[in-house]
C-alpha atoms as a PDB file:
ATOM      1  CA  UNK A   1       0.000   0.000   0.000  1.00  0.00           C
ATOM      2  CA  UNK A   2       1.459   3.365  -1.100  1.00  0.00           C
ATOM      3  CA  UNK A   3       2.102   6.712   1.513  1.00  0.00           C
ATOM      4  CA  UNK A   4      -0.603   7.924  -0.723  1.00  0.00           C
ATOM      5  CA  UNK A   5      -3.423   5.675  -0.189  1.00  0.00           C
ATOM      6  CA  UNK A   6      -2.681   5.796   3.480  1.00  0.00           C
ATOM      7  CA  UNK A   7      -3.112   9.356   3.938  1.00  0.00           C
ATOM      8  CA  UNK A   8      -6.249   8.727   1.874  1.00  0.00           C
ATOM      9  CA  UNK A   9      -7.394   6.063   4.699  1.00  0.00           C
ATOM     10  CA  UNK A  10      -6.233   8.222   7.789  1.00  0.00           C
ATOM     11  CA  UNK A  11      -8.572  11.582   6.151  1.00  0.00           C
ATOM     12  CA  UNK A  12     -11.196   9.657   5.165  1.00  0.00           C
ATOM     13  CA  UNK A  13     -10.907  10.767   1.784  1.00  0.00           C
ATOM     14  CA  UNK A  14     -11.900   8.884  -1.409  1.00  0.00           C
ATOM     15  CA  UNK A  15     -10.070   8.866  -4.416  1.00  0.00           C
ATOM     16  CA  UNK A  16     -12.776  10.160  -6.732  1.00  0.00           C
ATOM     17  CA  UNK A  17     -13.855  13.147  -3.361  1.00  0.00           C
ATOM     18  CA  UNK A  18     -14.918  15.980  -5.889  1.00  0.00           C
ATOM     19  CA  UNK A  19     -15.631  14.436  -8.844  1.00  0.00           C
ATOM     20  CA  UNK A  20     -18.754  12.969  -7.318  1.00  0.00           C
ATOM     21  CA  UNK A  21     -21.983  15.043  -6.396  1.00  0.00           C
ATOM     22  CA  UNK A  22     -22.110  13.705  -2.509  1.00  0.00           C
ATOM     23  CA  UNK A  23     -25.806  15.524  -1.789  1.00  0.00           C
ATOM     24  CA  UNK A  24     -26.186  12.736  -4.254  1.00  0.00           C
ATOM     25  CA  UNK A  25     -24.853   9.780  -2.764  1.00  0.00           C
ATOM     26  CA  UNK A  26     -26.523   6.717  -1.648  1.00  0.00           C
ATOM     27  CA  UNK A  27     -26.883   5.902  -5.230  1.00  0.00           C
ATOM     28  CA  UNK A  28     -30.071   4.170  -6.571  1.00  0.00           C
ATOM     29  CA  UNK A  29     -28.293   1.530  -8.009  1.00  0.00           C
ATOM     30  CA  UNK A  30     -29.461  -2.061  -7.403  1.00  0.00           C
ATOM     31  CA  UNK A  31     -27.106  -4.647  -5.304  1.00  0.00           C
ATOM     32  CA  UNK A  32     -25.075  -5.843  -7.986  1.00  0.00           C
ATOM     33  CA  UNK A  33     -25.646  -3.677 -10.802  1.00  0.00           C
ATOM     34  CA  UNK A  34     -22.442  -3.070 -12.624  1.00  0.00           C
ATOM     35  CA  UNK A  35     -23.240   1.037 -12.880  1.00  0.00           C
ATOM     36  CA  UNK A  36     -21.288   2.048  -9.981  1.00  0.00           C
ATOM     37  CA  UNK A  37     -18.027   0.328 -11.432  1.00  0.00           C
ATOM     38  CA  UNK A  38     -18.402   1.293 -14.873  1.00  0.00           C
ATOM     39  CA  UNK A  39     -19.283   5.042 -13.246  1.00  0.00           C
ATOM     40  CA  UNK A  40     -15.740   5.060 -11.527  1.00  0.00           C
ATOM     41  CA  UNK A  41     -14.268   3.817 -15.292  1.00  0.00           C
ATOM     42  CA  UNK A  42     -15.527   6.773 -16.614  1.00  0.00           C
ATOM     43  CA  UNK A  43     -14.066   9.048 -14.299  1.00  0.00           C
ATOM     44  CA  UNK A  44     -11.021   7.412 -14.273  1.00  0.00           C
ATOM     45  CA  UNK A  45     -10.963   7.604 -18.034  1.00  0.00           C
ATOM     46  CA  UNK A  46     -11.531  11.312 -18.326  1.00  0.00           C
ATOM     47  CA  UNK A  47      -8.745  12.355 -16.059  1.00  0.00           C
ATOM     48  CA  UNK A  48      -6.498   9.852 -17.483  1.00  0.00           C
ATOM     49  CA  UNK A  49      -7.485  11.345 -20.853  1.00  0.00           C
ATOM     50  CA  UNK A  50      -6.125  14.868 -19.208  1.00  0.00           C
ATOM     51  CA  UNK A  51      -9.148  16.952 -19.884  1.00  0.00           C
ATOM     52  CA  UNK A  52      -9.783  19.766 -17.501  1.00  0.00           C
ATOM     53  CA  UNK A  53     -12.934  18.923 -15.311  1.00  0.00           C
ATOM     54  CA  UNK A  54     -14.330  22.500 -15.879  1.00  0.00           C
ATOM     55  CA  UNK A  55     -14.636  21.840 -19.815  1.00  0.00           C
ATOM     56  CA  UNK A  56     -15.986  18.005 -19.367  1.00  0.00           C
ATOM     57  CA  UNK A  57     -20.302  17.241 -20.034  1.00  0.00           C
ATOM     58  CA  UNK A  58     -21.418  14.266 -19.444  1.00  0.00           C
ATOM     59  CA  UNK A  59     -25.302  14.244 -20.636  1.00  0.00           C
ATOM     60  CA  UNK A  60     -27.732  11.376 -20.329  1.00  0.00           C
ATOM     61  CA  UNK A  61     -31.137  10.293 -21.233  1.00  0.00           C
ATOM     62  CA  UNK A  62     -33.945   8.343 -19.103  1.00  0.00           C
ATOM     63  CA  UNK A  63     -32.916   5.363 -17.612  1.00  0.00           C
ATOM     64  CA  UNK A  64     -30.602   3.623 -15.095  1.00  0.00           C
ATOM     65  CA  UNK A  65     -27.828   3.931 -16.654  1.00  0.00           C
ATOM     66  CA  UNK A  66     -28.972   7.585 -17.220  1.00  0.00           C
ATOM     67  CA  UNK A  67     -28.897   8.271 -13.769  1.00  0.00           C
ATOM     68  CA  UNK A  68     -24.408   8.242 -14.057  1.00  0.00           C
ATOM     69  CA  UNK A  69     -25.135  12.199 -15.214  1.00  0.00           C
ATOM     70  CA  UNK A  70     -26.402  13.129 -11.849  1.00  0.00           C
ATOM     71  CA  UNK A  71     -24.117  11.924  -9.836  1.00  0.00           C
ATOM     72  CA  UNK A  72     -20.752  13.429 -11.759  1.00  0.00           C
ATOM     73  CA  UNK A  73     -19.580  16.573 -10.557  1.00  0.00           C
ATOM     74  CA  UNK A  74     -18.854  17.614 -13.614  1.00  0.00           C
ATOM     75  CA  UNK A  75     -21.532  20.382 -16.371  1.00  0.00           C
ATOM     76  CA  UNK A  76     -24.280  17.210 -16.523  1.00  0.00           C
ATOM     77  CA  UNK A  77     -27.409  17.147 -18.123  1.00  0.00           C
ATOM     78  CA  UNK A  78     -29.745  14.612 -17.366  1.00  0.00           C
ATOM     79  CA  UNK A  79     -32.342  15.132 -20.544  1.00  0.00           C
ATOM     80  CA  UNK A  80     -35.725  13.536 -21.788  1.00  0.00           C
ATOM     81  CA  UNK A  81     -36.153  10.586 -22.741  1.00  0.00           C
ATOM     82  CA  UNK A  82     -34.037   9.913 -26.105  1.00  0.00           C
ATOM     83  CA  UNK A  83     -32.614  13.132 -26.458  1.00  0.00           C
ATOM     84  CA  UNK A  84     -28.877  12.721 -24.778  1.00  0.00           C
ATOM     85  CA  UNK A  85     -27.611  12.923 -28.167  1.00  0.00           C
ATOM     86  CA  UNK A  86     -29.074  15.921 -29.625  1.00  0.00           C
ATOM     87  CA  UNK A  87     -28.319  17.782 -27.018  1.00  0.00           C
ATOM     88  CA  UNK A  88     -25.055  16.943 -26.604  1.00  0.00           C
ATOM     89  CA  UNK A  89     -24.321  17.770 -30.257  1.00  0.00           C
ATOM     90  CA  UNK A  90     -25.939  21.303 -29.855  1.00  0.00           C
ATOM     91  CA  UNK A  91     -23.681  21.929 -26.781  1.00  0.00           C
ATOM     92  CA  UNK A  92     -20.275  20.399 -28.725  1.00  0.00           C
ATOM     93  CA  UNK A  93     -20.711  22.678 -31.898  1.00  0.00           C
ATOM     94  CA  UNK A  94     -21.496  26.221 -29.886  1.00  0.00           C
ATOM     95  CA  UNK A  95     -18.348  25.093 -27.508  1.00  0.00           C
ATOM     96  CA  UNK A  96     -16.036  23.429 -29.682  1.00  0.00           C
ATOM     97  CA  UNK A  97     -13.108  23.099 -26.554  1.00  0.00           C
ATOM     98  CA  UNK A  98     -15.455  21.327 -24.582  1.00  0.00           C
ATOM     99  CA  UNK A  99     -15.199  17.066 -24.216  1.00  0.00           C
ATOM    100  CA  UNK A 100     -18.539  15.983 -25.029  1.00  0.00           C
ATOM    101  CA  UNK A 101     -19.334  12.793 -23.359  1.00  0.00           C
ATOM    102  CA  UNK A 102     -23.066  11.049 -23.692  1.00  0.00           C
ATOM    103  CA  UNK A 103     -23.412   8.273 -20.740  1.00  0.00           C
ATOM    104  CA  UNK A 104     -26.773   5.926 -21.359  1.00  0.00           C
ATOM    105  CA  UNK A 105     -28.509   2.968 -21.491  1.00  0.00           C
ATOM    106  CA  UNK A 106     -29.380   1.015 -24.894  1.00  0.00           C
ATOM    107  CA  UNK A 107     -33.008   1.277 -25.197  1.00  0.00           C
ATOM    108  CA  UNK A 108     -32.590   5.015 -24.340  1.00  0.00           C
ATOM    109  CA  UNK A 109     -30.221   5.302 -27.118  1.00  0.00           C
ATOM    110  CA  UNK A 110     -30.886   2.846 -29.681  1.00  0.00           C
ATOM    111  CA  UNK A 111     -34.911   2.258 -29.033  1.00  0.00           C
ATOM    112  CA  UNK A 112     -36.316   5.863 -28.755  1.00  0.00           C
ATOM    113  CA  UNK A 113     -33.230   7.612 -29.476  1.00  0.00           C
ATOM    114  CA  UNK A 114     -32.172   5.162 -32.212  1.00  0.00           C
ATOM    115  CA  UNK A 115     -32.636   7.715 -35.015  1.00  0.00           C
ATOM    116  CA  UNK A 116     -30.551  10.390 -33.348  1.00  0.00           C
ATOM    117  CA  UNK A 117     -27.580   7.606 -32.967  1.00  0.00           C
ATOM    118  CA  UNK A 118     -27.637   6.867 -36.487  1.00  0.00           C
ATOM    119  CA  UNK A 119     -27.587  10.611 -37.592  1.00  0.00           C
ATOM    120  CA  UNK A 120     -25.100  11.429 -35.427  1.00  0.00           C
ATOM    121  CA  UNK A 121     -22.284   9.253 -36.269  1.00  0.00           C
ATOM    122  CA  UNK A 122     -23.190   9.683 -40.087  1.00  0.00           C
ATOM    123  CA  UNK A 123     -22.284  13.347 -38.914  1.00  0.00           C
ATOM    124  CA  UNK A 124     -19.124  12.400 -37.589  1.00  0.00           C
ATOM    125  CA  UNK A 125     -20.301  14.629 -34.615  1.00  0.00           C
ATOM    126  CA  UNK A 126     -17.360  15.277 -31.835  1.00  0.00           C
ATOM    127  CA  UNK A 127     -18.867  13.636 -29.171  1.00  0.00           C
ATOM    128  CA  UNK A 128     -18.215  10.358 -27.148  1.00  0.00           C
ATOM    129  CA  UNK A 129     -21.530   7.610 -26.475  1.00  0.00           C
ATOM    130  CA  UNK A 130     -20.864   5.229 -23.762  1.00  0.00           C
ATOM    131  CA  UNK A 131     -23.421   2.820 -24.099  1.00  0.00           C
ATOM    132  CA  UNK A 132     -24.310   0.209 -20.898  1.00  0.00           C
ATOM    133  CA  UNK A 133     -26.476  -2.757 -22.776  1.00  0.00           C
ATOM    134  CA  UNK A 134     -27.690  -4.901 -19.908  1.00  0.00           C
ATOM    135  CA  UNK A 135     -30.139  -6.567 -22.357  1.00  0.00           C
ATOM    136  CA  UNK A 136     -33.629  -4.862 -21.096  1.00  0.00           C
ATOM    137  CA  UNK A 137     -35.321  -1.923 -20.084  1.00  0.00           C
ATOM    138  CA  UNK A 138     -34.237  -2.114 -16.665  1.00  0.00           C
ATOM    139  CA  UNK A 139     -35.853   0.946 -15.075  1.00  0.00           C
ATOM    140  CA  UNK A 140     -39.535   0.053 -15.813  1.00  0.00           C
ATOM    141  CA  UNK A 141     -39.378  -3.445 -15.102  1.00  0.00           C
ATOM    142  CA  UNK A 142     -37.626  -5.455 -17.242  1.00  0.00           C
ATOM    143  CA  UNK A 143     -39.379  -5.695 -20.817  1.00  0.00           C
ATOM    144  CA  UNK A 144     -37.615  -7.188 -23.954  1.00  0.00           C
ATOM    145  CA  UNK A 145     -35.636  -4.169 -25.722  1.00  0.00           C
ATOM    146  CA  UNK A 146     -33.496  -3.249 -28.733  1.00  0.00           C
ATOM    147  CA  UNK A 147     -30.576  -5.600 -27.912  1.00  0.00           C
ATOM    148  CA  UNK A 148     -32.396  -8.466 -26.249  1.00  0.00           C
ATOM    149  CA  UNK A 149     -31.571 -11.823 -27.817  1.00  0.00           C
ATOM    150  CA  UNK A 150     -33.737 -14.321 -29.282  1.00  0.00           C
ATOM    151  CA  UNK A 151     -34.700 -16.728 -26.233  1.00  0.00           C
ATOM    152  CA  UNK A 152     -34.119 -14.301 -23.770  1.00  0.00           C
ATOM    153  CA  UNK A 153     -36.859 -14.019 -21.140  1.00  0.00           C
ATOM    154  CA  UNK A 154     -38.223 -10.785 -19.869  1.00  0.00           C
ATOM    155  CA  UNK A 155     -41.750  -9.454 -18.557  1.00  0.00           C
ATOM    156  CA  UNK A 156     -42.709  -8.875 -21.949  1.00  0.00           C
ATOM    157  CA  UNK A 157     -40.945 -12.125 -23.626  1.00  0.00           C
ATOM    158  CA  UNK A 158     -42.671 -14.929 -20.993  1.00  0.00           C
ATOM    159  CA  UNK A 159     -41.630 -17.439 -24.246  1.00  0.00           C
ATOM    160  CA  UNK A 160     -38.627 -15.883 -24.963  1.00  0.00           C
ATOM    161  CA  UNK A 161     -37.765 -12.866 -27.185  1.00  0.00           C
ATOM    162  CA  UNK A 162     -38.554 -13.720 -31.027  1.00  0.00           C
ATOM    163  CA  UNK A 163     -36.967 -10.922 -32.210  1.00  0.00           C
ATOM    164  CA  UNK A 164     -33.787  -9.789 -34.089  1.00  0.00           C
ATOM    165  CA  UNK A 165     -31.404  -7.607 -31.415  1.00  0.00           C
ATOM    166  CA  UNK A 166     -29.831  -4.741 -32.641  1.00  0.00           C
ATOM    167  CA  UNK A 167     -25.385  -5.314 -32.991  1.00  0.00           C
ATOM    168  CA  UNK A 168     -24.797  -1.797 -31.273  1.00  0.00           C
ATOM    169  CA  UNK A 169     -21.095  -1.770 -32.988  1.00  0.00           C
ATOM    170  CA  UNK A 170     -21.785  -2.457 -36.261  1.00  0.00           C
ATOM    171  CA  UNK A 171     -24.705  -0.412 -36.207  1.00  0.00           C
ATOM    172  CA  UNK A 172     -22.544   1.995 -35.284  1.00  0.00           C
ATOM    173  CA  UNK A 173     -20.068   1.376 -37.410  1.00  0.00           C
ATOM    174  CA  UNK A 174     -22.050   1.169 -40.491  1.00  0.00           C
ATOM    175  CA  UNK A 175     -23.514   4.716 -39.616  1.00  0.00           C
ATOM    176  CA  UNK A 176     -19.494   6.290 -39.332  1.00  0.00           C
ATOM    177  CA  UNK A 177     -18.655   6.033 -36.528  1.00  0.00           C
ATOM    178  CA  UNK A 178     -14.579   6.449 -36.271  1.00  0.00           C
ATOM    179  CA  UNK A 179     -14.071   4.670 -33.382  1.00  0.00           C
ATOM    180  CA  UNK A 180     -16.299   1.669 -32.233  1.00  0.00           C
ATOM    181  CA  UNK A 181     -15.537  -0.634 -29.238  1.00  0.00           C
ATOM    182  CA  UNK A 182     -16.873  -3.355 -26.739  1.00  0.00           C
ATOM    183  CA  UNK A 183     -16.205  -4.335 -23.692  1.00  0.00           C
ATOM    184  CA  UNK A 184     -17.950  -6.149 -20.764  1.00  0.00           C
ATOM    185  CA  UNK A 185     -18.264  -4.954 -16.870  1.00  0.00           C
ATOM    186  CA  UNK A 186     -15.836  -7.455 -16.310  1.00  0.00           C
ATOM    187  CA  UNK A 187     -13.354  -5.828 -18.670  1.00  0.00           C
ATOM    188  CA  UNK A 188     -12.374  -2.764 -16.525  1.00  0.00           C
ATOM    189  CA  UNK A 189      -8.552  -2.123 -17.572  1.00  0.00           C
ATOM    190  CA  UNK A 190      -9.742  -2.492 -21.004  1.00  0.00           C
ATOM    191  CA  UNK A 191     -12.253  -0.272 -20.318  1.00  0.00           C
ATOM    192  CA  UNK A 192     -10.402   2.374 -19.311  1.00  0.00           C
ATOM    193  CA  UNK A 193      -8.066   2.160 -21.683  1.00  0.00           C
ATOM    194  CA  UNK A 194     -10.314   2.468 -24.643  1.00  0.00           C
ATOM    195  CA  UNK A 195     -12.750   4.511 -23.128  1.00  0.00           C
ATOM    196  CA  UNK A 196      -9.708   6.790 -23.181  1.00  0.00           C
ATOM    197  CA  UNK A 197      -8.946   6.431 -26.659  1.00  0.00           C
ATOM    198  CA  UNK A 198     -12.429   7.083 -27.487  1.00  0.00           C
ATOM    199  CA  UNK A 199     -12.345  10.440 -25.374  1.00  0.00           C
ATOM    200  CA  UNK A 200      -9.075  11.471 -27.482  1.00  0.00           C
ATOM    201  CA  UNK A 201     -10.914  10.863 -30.790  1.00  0.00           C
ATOM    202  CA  UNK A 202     -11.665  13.666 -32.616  1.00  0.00           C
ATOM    203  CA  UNK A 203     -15.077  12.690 -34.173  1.00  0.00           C
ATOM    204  CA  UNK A 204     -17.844  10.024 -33.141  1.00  0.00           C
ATOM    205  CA  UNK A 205     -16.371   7.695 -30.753  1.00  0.00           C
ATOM    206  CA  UNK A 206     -19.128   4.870 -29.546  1.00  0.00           C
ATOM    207  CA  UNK A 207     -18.395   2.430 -27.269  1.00  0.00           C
ATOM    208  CA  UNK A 208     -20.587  -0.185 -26.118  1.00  0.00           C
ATOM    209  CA  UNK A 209     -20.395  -1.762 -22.326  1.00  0.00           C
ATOM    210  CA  UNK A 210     -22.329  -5.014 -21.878  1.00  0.00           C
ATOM    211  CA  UNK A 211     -23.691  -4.822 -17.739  1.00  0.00           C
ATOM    212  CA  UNK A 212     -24.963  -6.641 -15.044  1.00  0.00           C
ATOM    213  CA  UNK A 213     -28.148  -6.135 -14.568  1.00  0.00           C
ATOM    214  CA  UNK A 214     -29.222  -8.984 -12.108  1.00  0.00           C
ATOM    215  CA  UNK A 215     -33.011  -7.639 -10.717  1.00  0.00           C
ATOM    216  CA  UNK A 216     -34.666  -7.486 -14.158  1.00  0.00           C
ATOM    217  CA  UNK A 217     -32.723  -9.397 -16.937  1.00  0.00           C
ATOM    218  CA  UNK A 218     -30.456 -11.580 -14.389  1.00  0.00           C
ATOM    219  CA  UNK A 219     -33.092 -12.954 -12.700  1.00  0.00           C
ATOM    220  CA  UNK A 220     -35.372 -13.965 -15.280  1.00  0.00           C
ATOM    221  CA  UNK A 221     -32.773 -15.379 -17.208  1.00  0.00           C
ATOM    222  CA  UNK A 222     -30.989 -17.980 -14.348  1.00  0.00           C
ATOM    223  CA  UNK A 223     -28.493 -15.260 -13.704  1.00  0.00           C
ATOM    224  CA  UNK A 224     -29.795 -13.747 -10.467  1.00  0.00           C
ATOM    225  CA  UNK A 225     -26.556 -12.269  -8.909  1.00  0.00           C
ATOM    226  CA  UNK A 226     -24.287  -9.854 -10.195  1.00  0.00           C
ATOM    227  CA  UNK A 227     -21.339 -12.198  -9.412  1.00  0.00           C
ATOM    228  CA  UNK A 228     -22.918 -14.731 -11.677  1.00  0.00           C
ATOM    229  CA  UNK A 229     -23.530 -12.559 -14.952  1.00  0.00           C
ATOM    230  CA  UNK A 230     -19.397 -11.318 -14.558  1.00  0.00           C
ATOM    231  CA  UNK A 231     -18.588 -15.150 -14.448  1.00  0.00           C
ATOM    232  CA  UNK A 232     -20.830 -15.667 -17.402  1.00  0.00           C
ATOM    233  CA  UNK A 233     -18.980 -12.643 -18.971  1.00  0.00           C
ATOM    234  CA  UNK A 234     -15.896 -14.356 -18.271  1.00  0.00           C
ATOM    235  CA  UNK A 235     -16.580 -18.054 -19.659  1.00  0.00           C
ATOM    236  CA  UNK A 236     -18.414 -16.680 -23.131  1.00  0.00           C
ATOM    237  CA  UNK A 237     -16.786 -13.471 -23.805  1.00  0.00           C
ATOM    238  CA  UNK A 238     -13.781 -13.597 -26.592  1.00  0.00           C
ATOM    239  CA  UNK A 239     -11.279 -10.743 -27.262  1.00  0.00           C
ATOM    240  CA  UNK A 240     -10.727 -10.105 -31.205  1.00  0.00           C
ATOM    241  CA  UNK A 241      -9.206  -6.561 -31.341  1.00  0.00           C
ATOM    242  CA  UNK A 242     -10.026  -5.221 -35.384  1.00  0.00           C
ATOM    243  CA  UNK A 243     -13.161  -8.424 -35.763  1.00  0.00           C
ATOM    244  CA  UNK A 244     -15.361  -7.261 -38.620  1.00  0.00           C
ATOM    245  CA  UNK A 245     -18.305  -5.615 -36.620  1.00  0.00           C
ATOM    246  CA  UNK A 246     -21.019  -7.695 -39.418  1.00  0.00           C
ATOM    247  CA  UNK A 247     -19.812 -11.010 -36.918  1.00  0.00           C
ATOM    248  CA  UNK A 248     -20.286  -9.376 -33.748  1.00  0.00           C
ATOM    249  CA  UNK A 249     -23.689  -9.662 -32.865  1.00  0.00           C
ATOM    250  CA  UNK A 250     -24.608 -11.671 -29.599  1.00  0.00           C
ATOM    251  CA  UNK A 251     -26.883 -15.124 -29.277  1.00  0.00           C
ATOM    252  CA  UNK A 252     -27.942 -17.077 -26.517  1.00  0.00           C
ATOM    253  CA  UNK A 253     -25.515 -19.685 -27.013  1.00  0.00           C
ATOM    254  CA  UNK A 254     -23.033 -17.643 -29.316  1.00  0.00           C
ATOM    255  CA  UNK A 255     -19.698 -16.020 -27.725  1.00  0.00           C
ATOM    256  CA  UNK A 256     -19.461 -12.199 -27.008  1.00  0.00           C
ATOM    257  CA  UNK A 257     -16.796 -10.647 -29.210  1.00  0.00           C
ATOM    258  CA  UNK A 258     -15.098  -7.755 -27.511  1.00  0.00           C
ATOM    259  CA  UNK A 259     -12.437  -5.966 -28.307  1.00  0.00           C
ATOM    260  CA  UNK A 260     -11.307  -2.470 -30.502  1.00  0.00           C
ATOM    261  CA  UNK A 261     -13.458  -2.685 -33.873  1.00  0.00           C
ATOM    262  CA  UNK A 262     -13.012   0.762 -35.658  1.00  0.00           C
ATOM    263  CA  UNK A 263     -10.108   3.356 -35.565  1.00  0.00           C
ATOM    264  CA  UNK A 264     -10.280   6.014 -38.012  1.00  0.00           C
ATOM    265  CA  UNK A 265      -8.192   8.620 -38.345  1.00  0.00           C
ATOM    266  CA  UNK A 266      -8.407  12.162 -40.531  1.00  0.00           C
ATOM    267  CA  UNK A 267     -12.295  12.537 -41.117  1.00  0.00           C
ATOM    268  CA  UNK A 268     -13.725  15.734 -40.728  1.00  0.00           C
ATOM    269  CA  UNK A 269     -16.062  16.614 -37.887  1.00  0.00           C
ATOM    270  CA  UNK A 270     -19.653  17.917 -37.742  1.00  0.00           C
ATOM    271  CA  UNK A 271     -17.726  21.066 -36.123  1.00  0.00           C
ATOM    272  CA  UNK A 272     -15.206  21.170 -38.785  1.00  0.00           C
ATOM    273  CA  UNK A 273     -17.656  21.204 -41.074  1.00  0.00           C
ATOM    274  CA  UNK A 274     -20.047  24.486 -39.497  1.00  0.00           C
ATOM    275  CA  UNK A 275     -16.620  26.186 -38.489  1.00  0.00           C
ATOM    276  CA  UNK A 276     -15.483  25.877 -42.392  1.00  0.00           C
ATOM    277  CA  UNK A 277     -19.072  27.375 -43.628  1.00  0.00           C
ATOM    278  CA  UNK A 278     -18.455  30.414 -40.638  1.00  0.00           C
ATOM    279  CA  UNK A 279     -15.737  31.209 -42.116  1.00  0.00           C
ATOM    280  CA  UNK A 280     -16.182  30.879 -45.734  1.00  0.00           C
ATOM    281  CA  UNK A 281     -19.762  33.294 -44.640  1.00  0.00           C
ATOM    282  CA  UNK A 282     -17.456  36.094 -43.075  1.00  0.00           C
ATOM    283  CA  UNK A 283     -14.922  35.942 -46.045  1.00  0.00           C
ATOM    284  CA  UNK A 284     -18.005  36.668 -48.278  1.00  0.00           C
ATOM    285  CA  UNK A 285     -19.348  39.485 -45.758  1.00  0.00           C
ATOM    286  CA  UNK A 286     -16.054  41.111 -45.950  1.00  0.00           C
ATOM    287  CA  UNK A 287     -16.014  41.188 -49.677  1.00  0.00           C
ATOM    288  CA  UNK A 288     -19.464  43.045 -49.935  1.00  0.00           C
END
């Protein structure tokens, strides 16, 4: 144990004191819910990245995952339902030096706010999506969403889910994105690593996070602890950095491909883009 995490013990401190809202704090989070771990990645992330905490936004939608926004002391904006995206592209092109960092769940992304995903990656917009899949609409009680697999059981899937999930990367992917990325709970030093990467991209950076969710989708699918949906991370999840992001998508029985699928370098931004037109509108002014 270092002198520094001593003098940590002996004040009481802990190591994320002022990056967390503590009027805030007991979180909401269910007993074995993966949020509060992947929550401490992302903090850990965005100082490793080096950004200044005063020019950080982390925005969410509705949801539990949506819920991170709130309890960041950093600019947050905890928006309607579906909207994280939107407004976190209004707020990255008016203040270009700001990190732009969207923290939410996948049917608040990719069910109601599915359209705004696909526009904004096809916009290259400068912004960073952090996407927690835990397979359900956790919140509200557990129905079958976007990304739950055929066979998977929820309140609204008694029989099993009969429907086609969404593959968040290669969605993504397909859409522009120029960095795409998965990881699992369990994953956490990968995590950080390439949720830093993704903060140092200059364009649409997406990267999904597949979480333990044990109240709604855990227990209705004979994983009723959080220990036991990490160990099933652990037995059926295989790393394949650069995999093509068409043979990603995740089955019932199939292995979970994580890993780095997309880095792209040199495309212009949605910003670089409206600060080009700016200036090519004050050239013409000044001509007049």
């Amino acid at each position: 144990m270092t002198e520094e995490n001593i003098d940590l013990i002996e004040s009481h401190e802990h190591p994320l004191d002022g990056y967390l809202r503590n009027g805030r704090i007991p979180h909401i989070f269910c007993p074995g819910c993966s949020l509060g771990s992947i929550m401490t990645v992302i903090v850990d992330s965005i100082l490793a990245a080096g950004f200044d905490p005063k020019k950080v936004a982390v925005v969410s939608g509705i949801g539990c995952t949506g819920r991170i926004a709130g309890y960041l002391n950093f600019d947050s904006f905890h928006t309607t339902h579906g909207r994280a995206i939107p407004f976190a592209i209004g707020l990255s092109v008016t203040d270009p030096e700001r990190k732009v960092i969207v923290v939410s769940g996948d049917g608040d992304l990719f069910a109601i706010g599915g359209n705004h995903m696909i526009h904004s990656a096809r916009r290259n917009a400068d912004i960073t999506v952090i996407c927690v899949n835990n397979f359900n609409y956790g919140m509200t009680g557990g129905q079958a969403g976007p990304t739950s697999y055929k066979g998977q059981f929820q309140s609204t899937a008694p029989y099993g889910s009969v429907e086609e999930p969404f593959n968040l990367p290669d969605l993504a992917a397909s859409c522009g994105a120029v960095y795409v990325a998965r990881w699992t709970a369990l994953d956490v030093r990968r995590m950080k690593d390439s949720v830093v990467e993704a903060l140092l991209k200059k364009g649409f950076s997406f990267v999904e996070v597949l979480g333990s969710c044990p109240t709604t989708y855990g227990r209705r699918n004979q994983l009723a602890e959080g220990k036991m949906i990490l160990e099933h991370f652990k037995e059926h999840t295989e790393l394949q950095h650069g995999a093509d992001t068409r043979e990603v998508g995740i089955s019932k029985d199939g292995p979970m491909i994580v890993g780095k699928f997309v880095d792209i370098e040199g495309r212009p931004t949605l910003t670089d883009h409206l600060l080009s037109l700016q200036e090519k509108g004050r050239a013409s002014i000044s001509k007049k």
